[in-house]
Protein backbone atom coordinates (compact mmCIF):
# COMPACT_ATOMS: atom_id res chain seq x y z
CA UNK A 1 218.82 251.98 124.44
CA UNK A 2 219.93 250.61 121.21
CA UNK A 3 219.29 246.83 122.82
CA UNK A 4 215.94 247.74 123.76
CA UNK A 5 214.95 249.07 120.22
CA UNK A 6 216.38 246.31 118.91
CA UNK A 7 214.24 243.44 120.96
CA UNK A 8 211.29 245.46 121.03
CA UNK A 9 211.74 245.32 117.00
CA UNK A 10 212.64 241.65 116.46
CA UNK A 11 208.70 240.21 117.13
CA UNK A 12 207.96 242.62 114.08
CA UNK A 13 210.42 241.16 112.05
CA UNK A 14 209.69 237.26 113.30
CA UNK A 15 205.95 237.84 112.53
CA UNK A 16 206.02 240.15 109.37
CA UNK A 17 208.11 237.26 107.46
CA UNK A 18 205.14 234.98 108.48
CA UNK A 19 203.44 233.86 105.11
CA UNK A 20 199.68 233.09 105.07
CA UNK A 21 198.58 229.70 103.94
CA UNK A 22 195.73 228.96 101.99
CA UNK A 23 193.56 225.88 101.96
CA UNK A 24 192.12 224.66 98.70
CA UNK A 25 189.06 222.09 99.28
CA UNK A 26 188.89 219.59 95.91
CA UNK A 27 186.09 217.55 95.49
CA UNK A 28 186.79 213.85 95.57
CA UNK A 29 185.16 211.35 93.67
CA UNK A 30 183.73 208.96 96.04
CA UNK A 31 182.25 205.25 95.87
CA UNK A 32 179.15 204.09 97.55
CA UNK A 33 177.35 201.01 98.34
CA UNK A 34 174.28 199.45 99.62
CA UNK A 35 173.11 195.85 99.96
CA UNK A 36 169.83 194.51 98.80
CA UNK A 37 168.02 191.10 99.91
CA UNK A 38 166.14 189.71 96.82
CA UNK A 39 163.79 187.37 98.28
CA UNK A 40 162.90 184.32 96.75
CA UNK A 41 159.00 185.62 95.30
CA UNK A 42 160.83 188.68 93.94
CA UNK A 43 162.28 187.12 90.86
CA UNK A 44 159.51 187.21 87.67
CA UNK A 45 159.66 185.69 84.01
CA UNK A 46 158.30 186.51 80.97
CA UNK A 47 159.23 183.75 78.96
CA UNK A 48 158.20 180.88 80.56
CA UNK A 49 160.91 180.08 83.08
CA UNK A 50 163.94 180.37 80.67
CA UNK A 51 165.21 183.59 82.43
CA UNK A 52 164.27 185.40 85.52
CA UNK A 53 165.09 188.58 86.25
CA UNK A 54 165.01 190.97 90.20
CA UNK A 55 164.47 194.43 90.03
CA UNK A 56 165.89 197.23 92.48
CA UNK A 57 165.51 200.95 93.07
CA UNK A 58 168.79 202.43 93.65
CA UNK A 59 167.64 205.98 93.40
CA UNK A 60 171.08 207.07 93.79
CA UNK A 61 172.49 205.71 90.78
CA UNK A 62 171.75 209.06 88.91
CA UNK A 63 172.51 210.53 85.77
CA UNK A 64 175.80 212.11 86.61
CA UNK A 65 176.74 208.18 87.71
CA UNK A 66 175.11 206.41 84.24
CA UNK A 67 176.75 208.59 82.35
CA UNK A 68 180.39 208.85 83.83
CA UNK A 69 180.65 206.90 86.99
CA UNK A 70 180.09 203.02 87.16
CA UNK A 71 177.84 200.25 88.36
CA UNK A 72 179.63 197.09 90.27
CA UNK A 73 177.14 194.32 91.04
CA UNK A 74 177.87 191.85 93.38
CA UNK A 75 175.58 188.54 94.52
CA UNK A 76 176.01 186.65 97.79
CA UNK A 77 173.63 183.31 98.34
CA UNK A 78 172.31 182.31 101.58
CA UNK A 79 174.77 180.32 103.53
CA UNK A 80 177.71 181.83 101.61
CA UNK A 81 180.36 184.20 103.30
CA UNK A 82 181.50 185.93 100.52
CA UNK A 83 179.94 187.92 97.32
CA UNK A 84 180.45 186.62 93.68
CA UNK A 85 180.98 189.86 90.94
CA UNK A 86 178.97 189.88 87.87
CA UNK A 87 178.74 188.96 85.58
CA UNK A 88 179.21 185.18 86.68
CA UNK A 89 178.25 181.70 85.59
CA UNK A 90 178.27 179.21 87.73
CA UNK A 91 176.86 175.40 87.60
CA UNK A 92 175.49 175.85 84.00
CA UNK A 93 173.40 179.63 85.24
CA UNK A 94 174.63 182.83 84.11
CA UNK A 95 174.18 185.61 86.18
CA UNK A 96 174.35 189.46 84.83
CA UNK A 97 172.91 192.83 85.51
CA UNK A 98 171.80 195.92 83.66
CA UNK A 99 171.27 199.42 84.98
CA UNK A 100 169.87 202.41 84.23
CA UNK A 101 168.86 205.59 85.87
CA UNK A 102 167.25 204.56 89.48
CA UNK A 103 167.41 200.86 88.70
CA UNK A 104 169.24 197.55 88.66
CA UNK A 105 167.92 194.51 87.54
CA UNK A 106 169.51 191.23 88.37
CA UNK A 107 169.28 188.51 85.28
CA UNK A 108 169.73 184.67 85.33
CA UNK A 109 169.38 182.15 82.94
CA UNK A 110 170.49 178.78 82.11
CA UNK A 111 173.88 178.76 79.67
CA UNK A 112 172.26 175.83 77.91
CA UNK A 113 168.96 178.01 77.23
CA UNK A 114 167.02 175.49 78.99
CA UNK A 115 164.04 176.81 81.48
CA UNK A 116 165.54 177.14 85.17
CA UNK A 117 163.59 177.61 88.66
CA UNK A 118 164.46 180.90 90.51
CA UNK A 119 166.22 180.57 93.46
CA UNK A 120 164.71 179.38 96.74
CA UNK A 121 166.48 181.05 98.96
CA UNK A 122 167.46 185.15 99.64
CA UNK A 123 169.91 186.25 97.47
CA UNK A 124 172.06 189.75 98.88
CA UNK A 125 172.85 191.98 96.09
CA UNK A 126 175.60 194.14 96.75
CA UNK A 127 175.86 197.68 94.40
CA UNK A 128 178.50 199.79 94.32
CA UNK A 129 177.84 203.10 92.83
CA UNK A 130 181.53 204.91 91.57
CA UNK A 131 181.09 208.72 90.80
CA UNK A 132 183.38 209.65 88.14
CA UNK A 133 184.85 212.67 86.45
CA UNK A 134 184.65 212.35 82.41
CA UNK A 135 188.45 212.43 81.16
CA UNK A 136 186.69 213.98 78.00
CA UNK A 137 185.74 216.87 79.53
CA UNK A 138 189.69 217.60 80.02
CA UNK A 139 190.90 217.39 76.11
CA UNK A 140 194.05 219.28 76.89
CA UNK A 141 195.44 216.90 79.06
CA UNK A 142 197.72 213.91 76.92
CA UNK A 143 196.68 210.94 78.52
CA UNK A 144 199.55 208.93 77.28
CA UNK A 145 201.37 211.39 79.37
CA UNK A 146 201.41 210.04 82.82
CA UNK A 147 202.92 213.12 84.31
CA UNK A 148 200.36 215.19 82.77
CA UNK A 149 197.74 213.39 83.71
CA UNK A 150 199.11 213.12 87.51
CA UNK A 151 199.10 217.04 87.58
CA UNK A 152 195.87 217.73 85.64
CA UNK A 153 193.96 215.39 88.02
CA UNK A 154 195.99 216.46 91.00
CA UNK A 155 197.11 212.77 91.87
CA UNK A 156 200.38 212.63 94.23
């Protein structure tokens, strides 16, 4: 009898030291990324051909993003396999970009100030939009303190 008390008790036991686990879901900072064919009749000056400049609507690139994340621009010409990151100069033009909230515009110019001709062919834009977390919204944490930092931002 005692034997049969004794395995009818041990699933009790077995189950009752069970502990429950809980799942915490973090949000992760994530990157996106779109390209953008800039046609050849999309590129305008307003000083006469010394600069010309290609506008896009990235209505993603938001406020939360301008302020905190960041804005990698990328171009690719036609008959190229691979994307150039600017800001770049290359054969006497500098390339750059500026962005603000909903936009990027696209900037070239000569390095010798001289007047240039847009390009002729498509030009692929590549954006990368980076959401961020400000560090300054977590003062207590001693960024010269890589340990801290590792357990305040929950890096492993």
């Amino acid at each position: 009898m005692k034997n049969l008390f004794f395995l009818s008790a041990l699933p009790l036991f077995i189950f009752s030291s069970c502990k429950k686990e809980t799942t915490v879901v973090e949000q992760v900072d994530q990157a996106f990324s779109a390209v953008y064919n800039i046609a050849p009749g999309d590129w305008t000056t307003t000083n006469g051909g010394l600069s010309y400049s290609a506008g896009l609507e990235v209505p993603e690139l938001d406020q939360t993003i301008y302020q905190n994340g960041a804005v990698l621009v990328y171009l690719s010409f036609a008959g190229s396999s691979f994307y150039e990151a600017l800001p770049q100069v290359f054969d006497g033009i500098t390339y750059g970009a500026i962005h603000g909230n909903g936009y990027v515009n696209i900037d070239i110019s000569a390095l010798s100030g001289e007047a240039i001709d847009p390009p002729g062919k498509t030009v692929s834009a590549k954006v990368i939009l980076i959401d961020a977390t400000r560090l300054a919204l977590r003062k207590d944490v001693n960024l010269r303190d890589i340990q801290a930092v590792e357990r305040a931002f929950n890096i492993h």
